[in-house]
C-alpha atoms as a PDB file:
ATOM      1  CA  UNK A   1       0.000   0.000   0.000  1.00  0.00           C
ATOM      2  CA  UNK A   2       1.721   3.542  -0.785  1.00  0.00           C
ATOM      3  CA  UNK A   3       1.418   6.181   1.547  1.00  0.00           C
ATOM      4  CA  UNK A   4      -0.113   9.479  -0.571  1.00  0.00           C
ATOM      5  CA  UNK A   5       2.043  12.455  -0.891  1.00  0.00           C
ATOM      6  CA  UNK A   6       1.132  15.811   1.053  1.00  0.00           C
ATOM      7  CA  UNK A   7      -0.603  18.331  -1.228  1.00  0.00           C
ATOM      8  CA  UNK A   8       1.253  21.239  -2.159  1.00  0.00           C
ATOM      9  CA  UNK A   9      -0.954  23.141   0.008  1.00  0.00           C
ATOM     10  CA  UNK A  10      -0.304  21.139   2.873  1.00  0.00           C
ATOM     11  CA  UNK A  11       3.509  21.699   2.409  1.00  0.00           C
ATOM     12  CA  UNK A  12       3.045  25.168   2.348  1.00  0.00           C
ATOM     13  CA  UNK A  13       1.134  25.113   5.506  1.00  0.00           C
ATOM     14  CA  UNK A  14       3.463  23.077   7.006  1.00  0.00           C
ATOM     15  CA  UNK A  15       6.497  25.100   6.378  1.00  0.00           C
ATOM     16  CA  UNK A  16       4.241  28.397   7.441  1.00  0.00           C
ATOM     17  CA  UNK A  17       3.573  26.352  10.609  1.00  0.00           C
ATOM     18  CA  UNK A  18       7.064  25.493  11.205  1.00  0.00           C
ATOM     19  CA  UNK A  19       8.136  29.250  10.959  1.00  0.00           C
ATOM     20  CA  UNK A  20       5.093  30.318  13.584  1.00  0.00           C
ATOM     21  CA  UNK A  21       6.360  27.510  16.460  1.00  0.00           C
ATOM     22  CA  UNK A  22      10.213  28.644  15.832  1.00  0.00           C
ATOM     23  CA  UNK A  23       8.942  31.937  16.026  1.00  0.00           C
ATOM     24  CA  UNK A  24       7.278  30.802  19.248  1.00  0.00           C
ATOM     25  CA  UNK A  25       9.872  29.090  20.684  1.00  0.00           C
ATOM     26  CA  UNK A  26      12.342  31.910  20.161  1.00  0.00           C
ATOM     27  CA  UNK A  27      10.900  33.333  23.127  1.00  0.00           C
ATOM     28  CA  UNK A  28       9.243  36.413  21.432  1.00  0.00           C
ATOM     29  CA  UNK A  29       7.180  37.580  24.577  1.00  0.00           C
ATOM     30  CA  UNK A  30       9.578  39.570  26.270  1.00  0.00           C
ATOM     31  CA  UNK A  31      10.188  41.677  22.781  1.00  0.00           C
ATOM     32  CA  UNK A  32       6.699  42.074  21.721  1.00  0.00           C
ATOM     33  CA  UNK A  33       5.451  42.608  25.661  1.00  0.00           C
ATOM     34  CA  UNK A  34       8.248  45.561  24.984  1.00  0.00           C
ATOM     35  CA  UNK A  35       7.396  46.992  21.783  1.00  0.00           C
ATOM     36  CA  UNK A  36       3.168  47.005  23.170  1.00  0.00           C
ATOM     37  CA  UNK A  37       4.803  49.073  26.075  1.00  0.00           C
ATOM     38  CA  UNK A  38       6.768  51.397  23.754  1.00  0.00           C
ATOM     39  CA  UNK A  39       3.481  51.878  21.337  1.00  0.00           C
ATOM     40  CA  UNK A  40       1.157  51.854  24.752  1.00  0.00           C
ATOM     41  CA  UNK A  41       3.014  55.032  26.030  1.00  0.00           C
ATOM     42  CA  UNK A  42       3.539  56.875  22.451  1.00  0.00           C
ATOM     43  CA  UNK A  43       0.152  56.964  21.680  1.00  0.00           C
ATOM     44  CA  UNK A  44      -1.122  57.534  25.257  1.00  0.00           C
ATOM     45  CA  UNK A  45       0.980  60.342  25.510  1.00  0.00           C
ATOM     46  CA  UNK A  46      -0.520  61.815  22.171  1.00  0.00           C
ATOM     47  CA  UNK A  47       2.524  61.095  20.519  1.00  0.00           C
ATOM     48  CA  UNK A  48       2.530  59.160  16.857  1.00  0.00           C
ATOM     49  CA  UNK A  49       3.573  55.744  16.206  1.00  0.00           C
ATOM     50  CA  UNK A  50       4.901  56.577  12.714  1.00  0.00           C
ATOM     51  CA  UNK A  51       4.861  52.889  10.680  1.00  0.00           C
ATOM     52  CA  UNK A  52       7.009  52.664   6.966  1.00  0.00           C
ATOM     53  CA  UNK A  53       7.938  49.451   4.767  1.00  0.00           C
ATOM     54  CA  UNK A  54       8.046  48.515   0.874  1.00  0.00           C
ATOM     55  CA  UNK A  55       5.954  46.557  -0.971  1.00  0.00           C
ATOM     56  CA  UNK A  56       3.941  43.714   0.668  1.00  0.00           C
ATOM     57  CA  UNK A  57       5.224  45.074   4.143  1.00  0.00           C
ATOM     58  CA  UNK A  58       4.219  49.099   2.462  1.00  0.00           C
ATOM     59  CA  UNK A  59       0.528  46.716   2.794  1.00  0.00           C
ATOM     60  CA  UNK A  60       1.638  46.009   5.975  1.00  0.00           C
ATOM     61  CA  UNK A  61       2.418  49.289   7.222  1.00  0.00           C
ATOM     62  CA  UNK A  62      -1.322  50.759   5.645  1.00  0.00           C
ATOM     63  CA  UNK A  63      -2.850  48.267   7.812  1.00  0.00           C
ATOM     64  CA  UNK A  64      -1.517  48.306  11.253  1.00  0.00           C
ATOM     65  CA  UNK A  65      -2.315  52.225  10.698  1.00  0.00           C
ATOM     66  CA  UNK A  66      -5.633  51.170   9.729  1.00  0.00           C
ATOM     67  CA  UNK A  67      -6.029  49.176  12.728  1.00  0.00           C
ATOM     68  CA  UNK A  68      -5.130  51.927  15.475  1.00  0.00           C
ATOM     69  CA  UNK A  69      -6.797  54.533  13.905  1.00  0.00           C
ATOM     70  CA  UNK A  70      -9.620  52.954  13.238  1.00  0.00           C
ATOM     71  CA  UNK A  71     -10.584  49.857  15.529  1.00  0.00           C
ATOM     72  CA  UNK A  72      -9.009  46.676  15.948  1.00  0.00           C
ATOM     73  CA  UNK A  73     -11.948  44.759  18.368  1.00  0.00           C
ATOM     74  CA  UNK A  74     -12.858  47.314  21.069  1.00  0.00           C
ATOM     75  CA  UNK A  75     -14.656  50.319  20.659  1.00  0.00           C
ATOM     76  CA  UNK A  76     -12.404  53.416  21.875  1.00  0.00           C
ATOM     77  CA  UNK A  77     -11.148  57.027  20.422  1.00  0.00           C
ATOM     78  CA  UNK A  78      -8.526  57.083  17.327  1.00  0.00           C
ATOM     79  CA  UNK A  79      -5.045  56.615  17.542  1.00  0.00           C
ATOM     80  CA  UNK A  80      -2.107  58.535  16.537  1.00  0.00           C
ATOM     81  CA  UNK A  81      -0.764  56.101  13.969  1.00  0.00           C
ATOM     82  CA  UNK A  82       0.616  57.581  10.595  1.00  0.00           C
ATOM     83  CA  UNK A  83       1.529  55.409   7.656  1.00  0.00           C
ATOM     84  CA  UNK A  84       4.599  56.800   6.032  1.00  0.00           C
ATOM     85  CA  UNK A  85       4.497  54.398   2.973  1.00  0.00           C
ATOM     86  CA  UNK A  86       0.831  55.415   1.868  1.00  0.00           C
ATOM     87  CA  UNK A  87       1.106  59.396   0.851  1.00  0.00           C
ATOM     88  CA  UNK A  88       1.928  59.165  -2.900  1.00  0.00           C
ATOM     89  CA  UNK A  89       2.149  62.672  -3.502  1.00  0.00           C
ATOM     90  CA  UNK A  90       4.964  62.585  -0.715  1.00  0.00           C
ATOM     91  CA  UNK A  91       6.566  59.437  -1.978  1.00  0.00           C
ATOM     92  CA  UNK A  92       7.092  60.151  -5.548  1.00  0.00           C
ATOM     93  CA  UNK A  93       7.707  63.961  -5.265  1.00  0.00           C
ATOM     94  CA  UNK A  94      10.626  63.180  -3.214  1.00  0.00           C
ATOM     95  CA  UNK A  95      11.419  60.472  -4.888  1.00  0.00           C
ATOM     96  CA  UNK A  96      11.958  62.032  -8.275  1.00  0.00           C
ATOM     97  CA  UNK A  97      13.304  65.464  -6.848  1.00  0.00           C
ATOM     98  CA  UNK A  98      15.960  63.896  -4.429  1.00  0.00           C
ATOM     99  CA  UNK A  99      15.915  59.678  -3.909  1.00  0.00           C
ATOM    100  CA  UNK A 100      13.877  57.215  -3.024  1.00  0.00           C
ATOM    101  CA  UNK A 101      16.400  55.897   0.166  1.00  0.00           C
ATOM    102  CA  UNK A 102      14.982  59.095   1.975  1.00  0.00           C
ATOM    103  CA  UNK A 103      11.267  58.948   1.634  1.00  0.00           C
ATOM    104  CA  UNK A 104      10.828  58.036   5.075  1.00  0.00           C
ATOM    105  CA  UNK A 105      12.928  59.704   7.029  1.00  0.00           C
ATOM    106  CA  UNK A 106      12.303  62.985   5.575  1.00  0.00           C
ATOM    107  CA  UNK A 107       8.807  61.884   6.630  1.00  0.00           C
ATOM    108  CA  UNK A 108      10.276  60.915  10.192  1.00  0.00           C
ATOM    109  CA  UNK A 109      11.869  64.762  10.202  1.00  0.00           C
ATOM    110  CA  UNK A 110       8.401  66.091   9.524  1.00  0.00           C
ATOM    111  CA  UNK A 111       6.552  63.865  11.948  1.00  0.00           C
ATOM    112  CA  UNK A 112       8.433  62.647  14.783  1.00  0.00           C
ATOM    113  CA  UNK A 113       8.667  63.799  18.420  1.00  0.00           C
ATOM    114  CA  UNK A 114      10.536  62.843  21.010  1.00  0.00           C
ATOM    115  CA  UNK A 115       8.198  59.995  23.311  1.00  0.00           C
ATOM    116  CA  UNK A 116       7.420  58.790  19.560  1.00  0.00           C
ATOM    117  CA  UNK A 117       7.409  55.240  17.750  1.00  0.00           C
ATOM    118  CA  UNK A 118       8.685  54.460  14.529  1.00  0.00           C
ATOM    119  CA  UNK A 119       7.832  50.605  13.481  1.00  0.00           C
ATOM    120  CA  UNK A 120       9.568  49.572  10.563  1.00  0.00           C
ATOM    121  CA  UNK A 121       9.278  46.695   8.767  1.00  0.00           C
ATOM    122  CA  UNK A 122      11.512  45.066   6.312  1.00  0.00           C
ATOM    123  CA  UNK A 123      11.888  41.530   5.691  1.00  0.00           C
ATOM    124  CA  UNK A 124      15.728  41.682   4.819  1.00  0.00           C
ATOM    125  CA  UNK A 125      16.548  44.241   7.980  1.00  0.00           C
ATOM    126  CA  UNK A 126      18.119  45.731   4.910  1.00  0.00           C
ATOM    127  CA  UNK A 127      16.044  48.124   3.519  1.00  0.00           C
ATOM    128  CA  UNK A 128      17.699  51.717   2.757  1.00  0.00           C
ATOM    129  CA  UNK A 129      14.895  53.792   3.474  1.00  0.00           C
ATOM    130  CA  UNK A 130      13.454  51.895   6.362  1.00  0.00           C
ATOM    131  CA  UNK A 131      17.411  51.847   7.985  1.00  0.00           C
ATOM    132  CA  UNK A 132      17.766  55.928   7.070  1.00  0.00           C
ATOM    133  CA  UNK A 133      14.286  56.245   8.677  1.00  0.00           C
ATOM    134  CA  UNK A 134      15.415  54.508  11.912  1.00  0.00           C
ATOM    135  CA  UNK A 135      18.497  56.532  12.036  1.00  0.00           C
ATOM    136  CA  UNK A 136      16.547  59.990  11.653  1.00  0.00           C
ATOM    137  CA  UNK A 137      13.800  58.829  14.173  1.00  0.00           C
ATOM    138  CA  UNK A 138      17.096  57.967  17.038  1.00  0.00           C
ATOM    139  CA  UNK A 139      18.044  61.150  16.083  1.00  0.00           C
ATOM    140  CA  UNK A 140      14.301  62.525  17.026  1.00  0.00           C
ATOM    141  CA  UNK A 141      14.537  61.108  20.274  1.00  0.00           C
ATOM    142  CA  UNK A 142      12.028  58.357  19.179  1.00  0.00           C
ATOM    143  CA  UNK A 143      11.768  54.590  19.733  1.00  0.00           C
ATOM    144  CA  UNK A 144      12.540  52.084  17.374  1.00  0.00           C
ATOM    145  CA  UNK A 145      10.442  48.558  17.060  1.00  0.00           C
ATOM    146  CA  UNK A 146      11.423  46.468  13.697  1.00  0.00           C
ATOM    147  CA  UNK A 147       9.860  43.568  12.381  1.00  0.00           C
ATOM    148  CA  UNK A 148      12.054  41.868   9.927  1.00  0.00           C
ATOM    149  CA  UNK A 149      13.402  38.556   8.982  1.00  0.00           C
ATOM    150  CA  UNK A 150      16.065  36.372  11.221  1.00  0.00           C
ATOM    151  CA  UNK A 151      18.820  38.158  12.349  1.00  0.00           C
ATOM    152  CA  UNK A 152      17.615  41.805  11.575  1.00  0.00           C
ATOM    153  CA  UNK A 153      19.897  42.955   9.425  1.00  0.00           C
ATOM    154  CA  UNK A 154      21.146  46.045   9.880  1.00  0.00           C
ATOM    155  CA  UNK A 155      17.907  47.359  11.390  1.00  0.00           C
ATOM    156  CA  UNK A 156      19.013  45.056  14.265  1.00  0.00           C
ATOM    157  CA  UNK A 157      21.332  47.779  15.757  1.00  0.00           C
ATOM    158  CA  UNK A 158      18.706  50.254  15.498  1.00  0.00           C
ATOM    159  CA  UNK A 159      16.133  48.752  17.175  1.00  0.00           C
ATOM    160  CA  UNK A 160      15.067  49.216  20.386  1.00  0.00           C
ATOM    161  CA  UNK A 161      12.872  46.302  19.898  1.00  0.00           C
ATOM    162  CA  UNK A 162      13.590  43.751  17.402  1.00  0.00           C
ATOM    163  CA  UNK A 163      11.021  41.523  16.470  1.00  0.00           C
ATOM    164  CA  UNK A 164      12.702  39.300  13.599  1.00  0.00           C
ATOM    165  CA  UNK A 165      10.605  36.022  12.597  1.00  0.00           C
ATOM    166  CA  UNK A 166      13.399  32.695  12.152  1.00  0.00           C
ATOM    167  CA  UNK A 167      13.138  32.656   8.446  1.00  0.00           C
ATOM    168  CA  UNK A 168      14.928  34.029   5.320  1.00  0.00           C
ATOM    169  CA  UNK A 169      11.796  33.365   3.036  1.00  0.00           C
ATOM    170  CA  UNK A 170       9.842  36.961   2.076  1.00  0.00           C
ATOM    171  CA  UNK A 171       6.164  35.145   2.552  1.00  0.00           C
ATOM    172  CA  UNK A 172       6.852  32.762   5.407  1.00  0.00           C
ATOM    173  CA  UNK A 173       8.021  35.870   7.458  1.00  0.00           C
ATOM    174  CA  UNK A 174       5.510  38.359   5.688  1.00  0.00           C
ATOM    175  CA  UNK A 175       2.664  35.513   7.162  1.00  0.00           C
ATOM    176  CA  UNK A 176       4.433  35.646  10.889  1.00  0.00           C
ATOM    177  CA  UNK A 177       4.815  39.596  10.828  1.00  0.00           C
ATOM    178  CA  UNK A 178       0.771  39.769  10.545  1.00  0.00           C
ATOM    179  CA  UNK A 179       0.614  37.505  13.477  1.00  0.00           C
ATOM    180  CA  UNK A 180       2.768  39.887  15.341  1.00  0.00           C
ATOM    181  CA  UNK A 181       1.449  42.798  14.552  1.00  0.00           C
ATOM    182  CA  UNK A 182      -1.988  41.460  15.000  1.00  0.00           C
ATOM    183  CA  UNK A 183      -1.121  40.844  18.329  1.00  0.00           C
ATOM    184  CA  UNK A 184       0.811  44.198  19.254  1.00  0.00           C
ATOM    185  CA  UNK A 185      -2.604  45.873  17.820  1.00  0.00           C
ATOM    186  CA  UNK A 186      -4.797  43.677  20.426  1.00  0.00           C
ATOM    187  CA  UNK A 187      -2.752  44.480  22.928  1.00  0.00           C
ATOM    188  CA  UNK A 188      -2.519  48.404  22.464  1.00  0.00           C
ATOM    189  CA  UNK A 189      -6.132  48.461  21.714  1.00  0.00           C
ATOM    190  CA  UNK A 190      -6.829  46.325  25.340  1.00  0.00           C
ATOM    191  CA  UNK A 191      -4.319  48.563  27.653  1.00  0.00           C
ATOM    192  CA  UNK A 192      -5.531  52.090  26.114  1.00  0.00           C
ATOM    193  CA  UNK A 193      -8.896  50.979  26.356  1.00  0.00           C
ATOM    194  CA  UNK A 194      -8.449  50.237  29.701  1.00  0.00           C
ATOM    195  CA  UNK A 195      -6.893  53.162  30.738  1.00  0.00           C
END
C-alpha cells in the first residue's frame, strides 16, 4: 500500500507552521510585551507611532495604521498612527526630486517627536529607506520597534525592539509579521482601552 504524498498546500502550511512555532519558541514575549509598552506610552501620551515598509510590508504598514486609527476589536477614540508608505504625492515627489532611500525619514523629520514610535518593517533588515528612517527617528529622540526577517539585518542595531521572525523566506516571514502585529494591535487596543 503507498502512503499518498502531502498536497502542495499542505507543504506550504506546514512550512508556514514550522516558521510560527520557531517563532514561538524563540521566546518572542519579552520583545513584543516591549514593543506594546513602547506603542502603549507613544500613543497615550498623544505622541505618533509613525509605521514605513516597501511593498507587501508598504501593505503592511497601511494596515496596522488602519487598525489603530480605526478599531481593531474594542470600541475606543482614534489613535495617533501615521503610515509613512501610503502618501503618494509625498513618496514620488521626493522620490523624483531627491531619492527614493529618503522617503521616510524625511517623513520621520516632519513627523516625529521625542516619546514617539517608529515601526519599521523590512523583511531583509536591509532596507535603505526603512534603515535611514530609523536613524533619523534615534536622532528625534524616538523609539525604534522592527519587524524583519532572522537576524535583523542592519535594522538590528537600530532597534530598540527587534522583532525578527526565524526565516529568510519573504512570505513565510511576511505571514508571521501579521501575526505579530496582530497581536501588538490587540494588545494596544486592550491597555488604552483600559486606561
Amino acid at each position: 500500500m503507498s502512503v499518498s504524498k502531502p498536497s502542495a498546500l499542505t507543504a506550504y502550511l506546514d512550512r508556514s507552521i514550522d516558521v510560527l512555532q520557531r517563532l514561538r519558541d524563540a521566546g518572542a514575549d519579552d520583545r513584543v510585551e516591549a514593543a506594546a509598552a513602547l506603542v502603549t506610552a507613544a500613543l497615550g501620551a498623544g505622541r505618533a507611532l509613525l509605521v514605513c515598509g516597501n511593498g507587501g510590508s508598504a501593505s503592511d504598514a497601511q494596515h496596522i495604521t488602519g487598525e489603530l486609527v480605526g478599531r481593531f476589536l474594542k470600541e475606543r477614540r482614534g489613535l495617533k498612527a501615521i503610515c509613512l508608505s501610503s502618501n503618494a504625492a509625498v513618496l514620488t515627489a521626493w522620490a523624483n526630486d531627491y531619492d527614493y532611500e529618503t522617503v521616510f525619514s524625511r517623513q520621520v523629520e516632519a513627523y516625529g517627536e521625542p516619546g514617539g514610535v517608529l515601526l519599521g518593517i523590512s523583511t531583509s533588515g536591509n532596507s535603505a529607506n526603512v534603515v535611514k528612517a530609523f536613524e533619523a527617528a534615534r536622532a528625534a529622540g524616538m523609539a525604534t520597534v522592527a519587524l524583519t526577517g532572522e537576524g535583523g539585518g542592519k535594522l538590528a542595531a537600530l532597534s530598540d525592539v527587534l522583532l525578527d521572525v526565524p526565516s529568510r523566506h519573504t512570505p513565510l516571514i511576511q505571514q508571521a509579521h501579521i501575526c505579530l502585529y496582530h497581536f501588538l494591535c490587540e494588545q494596544v487596543e486592550a491597555r488604552l482601552a483600559a486606561a
